[in-house]
C-alpha atoms as a PDB file:
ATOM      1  CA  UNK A   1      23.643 -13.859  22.299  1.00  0.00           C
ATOM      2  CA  UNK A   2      21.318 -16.644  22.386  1.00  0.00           C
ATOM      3  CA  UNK A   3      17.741 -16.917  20.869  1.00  0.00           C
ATOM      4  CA  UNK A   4      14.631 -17.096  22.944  1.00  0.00           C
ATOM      5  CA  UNK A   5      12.664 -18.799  20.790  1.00  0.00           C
ATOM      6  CA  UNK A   6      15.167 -21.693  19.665  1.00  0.00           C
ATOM      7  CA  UNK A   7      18.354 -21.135  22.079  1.00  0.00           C
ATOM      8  CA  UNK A   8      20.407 -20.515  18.543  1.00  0.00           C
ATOM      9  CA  UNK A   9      23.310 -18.012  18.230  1.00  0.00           C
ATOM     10  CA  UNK A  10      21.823 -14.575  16.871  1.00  0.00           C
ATOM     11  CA  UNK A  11      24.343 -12.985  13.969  1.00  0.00           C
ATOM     12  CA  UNK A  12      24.714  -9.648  13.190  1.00  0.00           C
ATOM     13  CA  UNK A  13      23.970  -8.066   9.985  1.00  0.00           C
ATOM     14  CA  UNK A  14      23.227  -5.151   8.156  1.00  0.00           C
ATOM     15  CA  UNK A  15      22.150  -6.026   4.684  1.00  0.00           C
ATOM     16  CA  UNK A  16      18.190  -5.608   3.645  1.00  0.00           C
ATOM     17  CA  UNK A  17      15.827  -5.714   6.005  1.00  0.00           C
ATOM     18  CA  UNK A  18      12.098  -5.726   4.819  1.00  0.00           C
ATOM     19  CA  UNK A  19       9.822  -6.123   7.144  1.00  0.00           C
ATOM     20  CA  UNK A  20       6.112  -5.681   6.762  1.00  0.00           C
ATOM     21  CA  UNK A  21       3.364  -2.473   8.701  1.00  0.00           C
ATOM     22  CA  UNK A  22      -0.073  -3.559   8.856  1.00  0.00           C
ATOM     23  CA  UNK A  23      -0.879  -0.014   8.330  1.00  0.00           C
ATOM     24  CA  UNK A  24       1.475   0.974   5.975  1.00  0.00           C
ATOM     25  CA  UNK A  25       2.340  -2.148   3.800  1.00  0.00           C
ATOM     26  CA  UNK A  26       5.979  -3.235   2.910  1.00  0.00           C
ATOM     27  CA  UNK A  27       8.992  -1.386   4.525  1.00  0.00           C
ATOM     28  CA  UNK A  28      12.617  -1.753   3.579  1.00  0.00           C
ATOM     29  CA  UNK A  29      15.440  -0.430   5.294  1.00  0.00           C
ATOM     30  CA  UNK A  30      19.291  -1.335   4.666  1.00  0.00           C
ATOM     31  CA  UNK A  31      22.790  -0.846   6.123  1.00  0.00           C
ATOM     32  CA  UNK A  32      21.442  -0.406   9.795  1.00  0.00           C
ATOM     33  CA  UNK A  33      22.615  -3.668  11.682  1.00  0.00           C
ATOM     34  CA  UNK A  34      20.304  -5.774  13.503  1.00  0.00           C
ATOM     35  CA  UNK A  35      20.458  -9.258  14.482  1.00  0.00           C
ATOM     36  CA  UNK A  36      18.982 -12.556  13.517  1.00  0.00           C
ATOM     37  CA  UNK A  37      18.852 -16.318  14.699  1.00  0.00           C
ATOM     38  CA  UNK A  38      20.494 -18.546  12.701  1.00  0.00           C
ATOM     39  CA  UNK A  39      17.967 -21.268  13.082  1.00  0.00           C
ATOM     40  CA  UNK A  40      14.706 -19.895  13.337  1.00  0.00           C
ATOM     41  CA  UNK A  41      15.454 -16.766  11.260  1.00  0.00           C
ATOM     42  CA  UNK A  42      14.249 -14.399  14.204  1.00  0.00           C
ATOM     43  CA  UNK A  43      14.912 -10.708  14.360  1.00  0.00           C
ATOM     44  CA  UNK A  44      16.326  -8.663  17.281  1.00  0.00           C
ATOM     45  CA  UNK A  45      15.931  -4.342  16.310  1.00  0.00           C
ATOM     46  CA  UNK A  46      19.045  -2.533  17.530  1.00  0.00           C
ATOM     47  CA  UNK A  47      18.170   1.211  18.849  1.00  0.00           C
ATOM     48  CA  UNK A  48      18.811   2.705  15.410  1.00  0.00           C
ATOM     49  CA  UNK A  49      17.041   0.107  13.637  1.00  0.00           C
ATOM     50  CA  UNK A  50      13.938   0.681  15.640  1.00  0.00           C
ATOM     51  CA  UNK A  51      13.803   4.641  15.241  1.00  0.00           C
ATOM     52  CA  UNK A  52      14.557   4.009  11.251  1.00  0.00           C
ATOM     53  CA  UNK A  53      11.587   1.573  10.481  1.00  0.00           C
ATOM     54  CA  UNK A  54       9.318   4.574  13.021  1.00  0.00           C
ATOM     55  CA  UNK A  55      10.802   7.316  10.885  1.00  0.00           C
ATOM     56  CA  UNK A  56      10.238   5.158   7.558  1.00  0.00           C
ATOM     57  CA  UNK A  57       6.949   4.290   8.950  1.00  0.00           C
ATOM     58  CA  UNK A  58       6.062   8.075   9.767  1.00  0.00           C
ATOM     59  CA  UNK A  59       7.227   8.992   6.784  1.00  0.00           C
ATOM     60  CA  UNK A  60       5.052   6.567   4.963  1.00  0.00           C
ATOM     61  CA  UNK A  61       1.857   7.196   6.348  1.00  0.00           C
ATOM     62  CA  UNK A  62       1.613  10.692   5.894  1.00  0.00           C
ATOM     63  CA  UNK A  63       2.533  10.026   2.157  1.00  0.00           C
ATOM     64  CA  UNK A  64      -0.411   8.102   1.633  1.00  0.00           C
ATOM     65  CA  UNK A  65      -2.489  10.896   3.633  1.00  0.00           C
ATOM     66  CA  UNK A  66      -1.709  13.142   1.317  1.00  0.00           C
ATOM     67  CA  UNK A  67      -2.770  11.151  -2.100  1.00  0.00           C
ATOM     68  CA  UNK A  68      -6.479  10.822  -0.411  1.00  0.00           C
ATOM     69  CA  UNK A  69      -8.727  13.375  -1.418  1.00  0.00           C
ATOM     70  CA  UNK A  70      -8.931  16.513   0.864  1.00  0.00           C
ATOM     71  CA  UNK A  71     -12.593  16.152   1.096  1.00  0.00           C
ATOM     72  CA  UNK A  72     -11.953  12.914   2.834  1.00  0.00           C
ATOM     73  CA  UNK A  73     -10.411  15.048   5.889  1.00  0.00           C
ATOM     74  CA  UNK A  74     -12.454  16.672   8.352  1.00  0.00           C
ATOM     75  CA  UNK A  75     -11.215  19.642  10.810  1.00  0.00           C
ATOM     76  CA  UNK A  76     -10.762  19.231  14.072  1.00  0.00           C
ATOM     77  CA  UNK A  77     -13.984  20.635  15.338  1.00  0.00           C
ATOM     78  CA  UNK A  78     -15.858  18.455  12.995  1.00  0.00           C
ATOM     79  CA  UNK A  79     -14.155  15.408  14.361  1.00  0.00           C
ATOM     80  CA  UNK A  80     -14.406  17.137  18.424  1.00  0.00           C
ATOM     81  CA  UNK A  81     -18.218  16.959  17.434  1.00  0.00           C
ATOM     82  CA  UNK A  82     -18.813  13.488  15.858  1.00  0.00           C
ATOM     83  CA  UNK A  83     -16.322  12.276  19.113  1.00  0.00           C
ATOM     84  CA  UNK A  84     -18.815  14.091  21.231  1.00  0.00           C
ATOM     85  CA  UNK A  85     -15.464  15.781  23.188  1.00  0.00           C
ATOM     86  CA  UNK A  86     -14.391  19.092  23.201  1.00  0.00           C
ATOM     87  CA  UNK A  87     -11.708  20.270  20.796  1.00  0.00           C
ATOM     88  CA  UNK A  88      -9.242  20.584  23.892  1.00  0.00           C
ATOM     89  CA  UNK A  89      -9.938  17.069  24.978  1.00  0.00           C
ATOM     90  CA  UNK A  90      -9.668  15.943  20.997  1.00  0.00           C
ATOM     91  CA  UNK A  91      -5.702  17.699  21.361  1.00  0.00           C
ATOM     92  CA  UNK A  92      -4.564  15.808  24.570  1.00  0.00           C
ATOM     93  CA  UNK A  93      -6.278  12.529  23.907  1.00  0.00           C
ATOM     94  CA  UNK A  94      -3.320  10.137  24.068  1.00  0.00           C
ATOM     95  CA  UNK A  95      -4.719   7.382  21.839  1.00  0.00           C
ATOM     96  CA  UNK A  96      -5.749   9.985  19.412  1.00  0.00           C
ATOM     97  CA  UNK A  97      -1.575  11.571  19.492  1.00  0.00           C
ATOM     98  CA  UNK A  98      -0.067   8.548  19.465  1.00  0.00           C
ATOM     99  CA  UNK A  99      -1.490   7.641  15.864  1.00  0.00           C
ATOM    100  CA  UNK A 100      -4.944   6.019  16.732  1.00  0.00           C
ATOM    101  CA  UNK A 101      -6.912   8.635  14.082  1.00  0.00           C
ATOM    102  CA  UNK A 102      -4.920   9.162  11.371  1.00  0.00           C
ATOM    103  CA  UNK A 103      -4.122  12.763  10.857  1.00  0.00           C
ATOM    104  CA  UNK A 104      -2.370  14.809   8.626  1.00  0.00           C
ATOM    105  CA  UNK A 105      -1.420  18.452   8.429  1.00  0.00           C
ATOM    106  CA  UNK A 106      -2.252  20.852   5.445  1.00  0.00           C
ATOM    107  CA  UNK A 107      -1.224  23.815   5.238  1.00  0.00           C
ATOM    108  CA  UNK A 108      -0.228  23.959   8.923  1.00  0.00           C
ATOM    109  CA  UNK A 109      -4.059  22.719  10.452  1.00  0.00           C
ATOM    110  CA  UNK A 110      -3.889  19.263  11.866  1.00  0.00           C
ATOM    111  CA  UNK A 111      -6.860  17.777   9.740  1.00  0.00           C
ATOM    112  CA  UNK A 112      -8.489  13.995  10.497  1.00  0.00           C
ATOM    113  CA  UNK A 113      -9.477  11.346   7.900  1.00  0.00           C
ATOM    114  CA  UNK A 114     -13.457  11.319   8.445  1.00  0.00           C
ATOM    115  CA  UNK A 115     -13.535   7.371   8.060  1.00  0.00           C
ATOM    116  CA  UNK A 116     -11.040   7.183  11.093  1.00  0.00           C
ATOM    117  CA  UNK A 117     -12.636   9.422  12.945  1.00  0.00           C
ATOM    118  CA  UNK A 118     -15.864   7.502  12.671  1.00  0.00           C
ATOM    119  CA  UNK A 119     -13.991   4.106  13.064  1.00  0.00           C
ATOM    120  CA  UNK A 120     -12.303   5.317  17.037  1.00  0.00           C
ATOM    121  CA  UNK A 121     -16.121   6.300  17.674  1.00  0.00           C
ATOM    122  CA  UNK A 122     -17.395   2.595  17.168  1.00  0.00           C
ATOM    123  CA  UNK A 123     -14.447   0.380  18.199  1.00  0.00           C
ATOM    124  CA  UNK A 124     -11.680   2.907  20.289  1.00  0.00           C
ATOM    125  CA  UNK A 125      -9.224   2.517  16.969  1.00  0.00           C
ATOM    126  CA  UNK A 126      -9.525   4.805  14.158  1.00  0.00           C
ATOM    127  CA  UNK A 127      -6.408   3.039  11.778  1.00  0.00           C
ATOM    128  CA  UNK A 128      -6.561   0.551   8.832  1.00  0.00           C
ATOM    129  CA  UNK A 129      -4.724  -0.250   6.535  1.00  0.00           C
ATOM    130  CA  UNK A 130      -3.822   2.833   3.610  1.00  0.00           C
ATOM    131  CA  UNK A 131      -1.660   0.890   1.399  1.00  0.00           C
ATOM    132  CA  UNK A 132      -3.473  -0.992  -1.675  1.00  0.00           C
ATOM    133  CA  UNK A 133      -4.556  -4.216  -0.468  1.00  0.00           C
ATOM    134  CA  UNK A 134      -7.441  -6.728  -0.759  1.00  0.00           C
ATOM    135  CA  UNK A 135     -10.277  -3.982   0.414  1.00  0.00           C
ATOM    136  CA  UNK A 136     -11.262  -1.813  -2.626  1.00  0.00           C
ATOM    137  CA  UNK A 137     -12.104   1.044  -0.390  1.00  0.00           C
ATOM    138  CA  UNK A 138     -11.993   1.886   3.194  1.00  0.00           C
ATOM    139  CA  UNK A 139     -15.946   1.523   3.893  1.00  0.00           C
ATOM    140  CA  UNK A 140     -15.212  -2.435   3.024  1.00  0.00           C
ATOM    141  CA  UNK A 141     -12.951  -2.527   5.636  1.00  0.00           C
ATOM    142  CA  UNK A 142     -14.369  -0.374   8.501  1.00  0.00           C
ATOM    143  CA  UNK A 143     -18.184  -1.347   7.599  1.00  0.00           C
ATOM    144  CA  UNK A 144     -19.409   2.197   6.586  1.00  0.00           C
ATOM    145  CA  UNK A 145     -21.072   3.228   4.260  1.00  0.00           C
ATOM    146  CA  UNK A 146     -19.220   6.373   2.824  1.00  0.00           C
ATOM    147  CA  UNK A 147     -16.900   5.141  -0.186  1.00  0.00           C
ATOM    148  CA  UNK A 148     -13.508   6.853  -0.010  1.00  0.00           C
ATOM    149  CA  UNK A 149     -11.785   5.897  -3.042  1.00  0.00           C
ATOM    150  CA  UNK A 150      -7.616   5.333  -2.614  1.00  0.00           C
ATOM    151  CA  UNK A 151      -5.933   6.973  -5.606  1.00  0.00           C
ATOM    152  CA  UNK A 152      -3.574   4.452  -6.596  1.00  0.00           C
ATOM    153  CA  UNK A 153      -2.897   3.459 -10.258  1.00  0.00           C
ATOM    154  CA  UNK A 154      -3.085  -0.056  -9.876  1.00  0.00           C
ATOM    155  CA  UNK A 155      -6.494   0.553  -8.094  1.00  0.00           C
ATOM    156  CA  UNK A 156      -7.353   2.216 -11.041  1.00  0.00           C
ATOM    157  CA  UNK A 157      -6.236  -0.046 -13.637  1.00  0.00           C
ATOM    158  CA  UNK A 158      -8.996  -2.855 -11.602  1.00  0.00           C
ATOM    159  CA  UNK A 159     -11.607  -0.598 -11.986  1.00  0.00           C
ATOM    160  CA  UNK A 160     -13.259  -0.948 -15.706  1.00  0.00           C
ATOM    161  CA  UNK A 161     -14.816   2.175 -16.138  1.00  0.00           C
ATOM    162  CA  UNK A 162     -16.559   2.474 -18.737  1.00  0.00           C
ATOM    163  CA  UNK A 163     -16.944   5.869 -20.214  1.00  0.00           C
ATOM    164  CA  UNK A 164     -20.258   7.571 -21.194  1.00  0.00           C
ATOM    165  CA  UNK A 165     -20.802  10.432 -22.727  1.00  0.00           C
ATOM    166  CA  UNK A 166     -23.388  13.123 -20.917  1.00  0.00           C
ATOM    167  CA  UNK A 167     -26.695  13.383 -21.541  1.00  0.00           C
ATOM    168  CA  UNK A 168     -28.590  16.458 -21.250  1.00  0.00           C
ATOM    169  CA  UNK A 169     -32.317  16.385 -21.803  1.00  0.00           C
ATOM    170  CA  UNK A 170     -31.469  13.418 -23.950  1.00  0.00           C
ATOM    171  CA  UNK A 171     -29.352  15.041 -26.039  1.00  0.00           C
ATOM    172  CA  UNK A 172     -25.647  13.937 -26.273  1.00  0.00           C
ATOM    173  CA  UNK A 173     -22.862  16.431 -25.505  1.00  0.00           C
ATOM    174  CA  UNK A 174     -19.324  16.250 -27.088  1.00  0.00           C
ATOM    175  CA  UNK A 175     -16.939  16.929 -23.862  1.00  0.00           C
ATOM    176  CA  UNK A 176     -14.486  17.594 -26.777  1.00  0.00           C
ATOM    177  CA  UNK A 177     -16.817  20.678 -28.855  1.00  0.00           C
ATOM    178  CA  UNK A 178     -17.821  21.985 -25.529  1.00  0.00           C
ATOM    179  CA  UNK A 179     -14.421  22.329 -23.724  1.00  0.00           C
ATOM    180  CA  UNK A 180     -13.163  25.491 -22.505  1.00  0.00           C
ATOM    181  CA  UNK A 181      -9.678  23.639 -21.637  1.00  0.00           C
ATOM    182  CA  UNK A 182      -8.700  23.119 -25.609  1.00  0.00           C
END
């Protein structure tokens, strides 16, 4: 088969393939052929390569759902109500079920990330990226103002906290004298 782009010879292989989600980040997927130019290095997805990265990618993104914060997720009247739609038009939106709100389900109730929500409102596209990246929090990226912080360690790590004790009525409070969790 010959390439598109450069009218080289594409090979097939089936060693590491890591490609990168704008979403998601950095996926890697290996011993499922696919097939690449020799010249210009560009990538053909067989059938089963295609529904791997999807399932990969699925997988992924409902991983890093599921570190945020519950508070961060809003029901699905909540969202039916900032979308000013019904709750049965929220369900058979097709941009919203194919992915364009992220969603996750706990304990069995499909639940929406609030800052998506508010982002499909504004611009018609509710997703950004959930993997650790240059954006410190999702309000830098979407332009609101509600902080959501991602709980990654490396995040973390950037941070610098410093740590200050409590002060009640000017009086300082040992966390350590006052815990109930000894």
């Amino acid at each position: 088969m010959n390439c598109y782009e450069c009218g080289g010879v594409y090979q097939e292989k089936s060693d590491l393939l890591e490609t990168l989600d704008a979403y998601v980040g950095k996926i890697s997927i290996q011993g499922i052929p696919y097939y690449q130019c020799e010249n210009c290095y560009d990538i053909l997805y067989t059938e089963e390569m295609s529904r791997a990265i999807e399932a990969k990618r699925n997988r992924r993104i409902h991983e890093l759902l599921n570190r945020l914060p519950i508070g961060d997720f809003i029901n699905s009247i909540e969202a039916a109500s900032i979308l000013n739609i019904s709750r049965q038009a929220l369900h058979k939106n097709r941009r919203i079920n194919h992915g364009f709100i992220h969603q996750t389900k706990f304990g069995g109730v499909t639940v929406y990330l609030r800052q998506s929500v508010l982002q499909f409102r504004k611009t018609g596209d509710g997703r950004f990226p959930l993997y650790p990246h240059e954006y410190h929090n999702i309000a830098q990226y979407t332009g609101y103002s509600t902080h959501i912080p991602f709980i990654y360690p490396n995040y973390i790590r950037q941070l610098n906290i410093q740590k200050k004790r409590p002060k009640f009525n000017n009086i300082f409070i040992n966390l350590k004298e006052n815990s109930y969790a000894k």
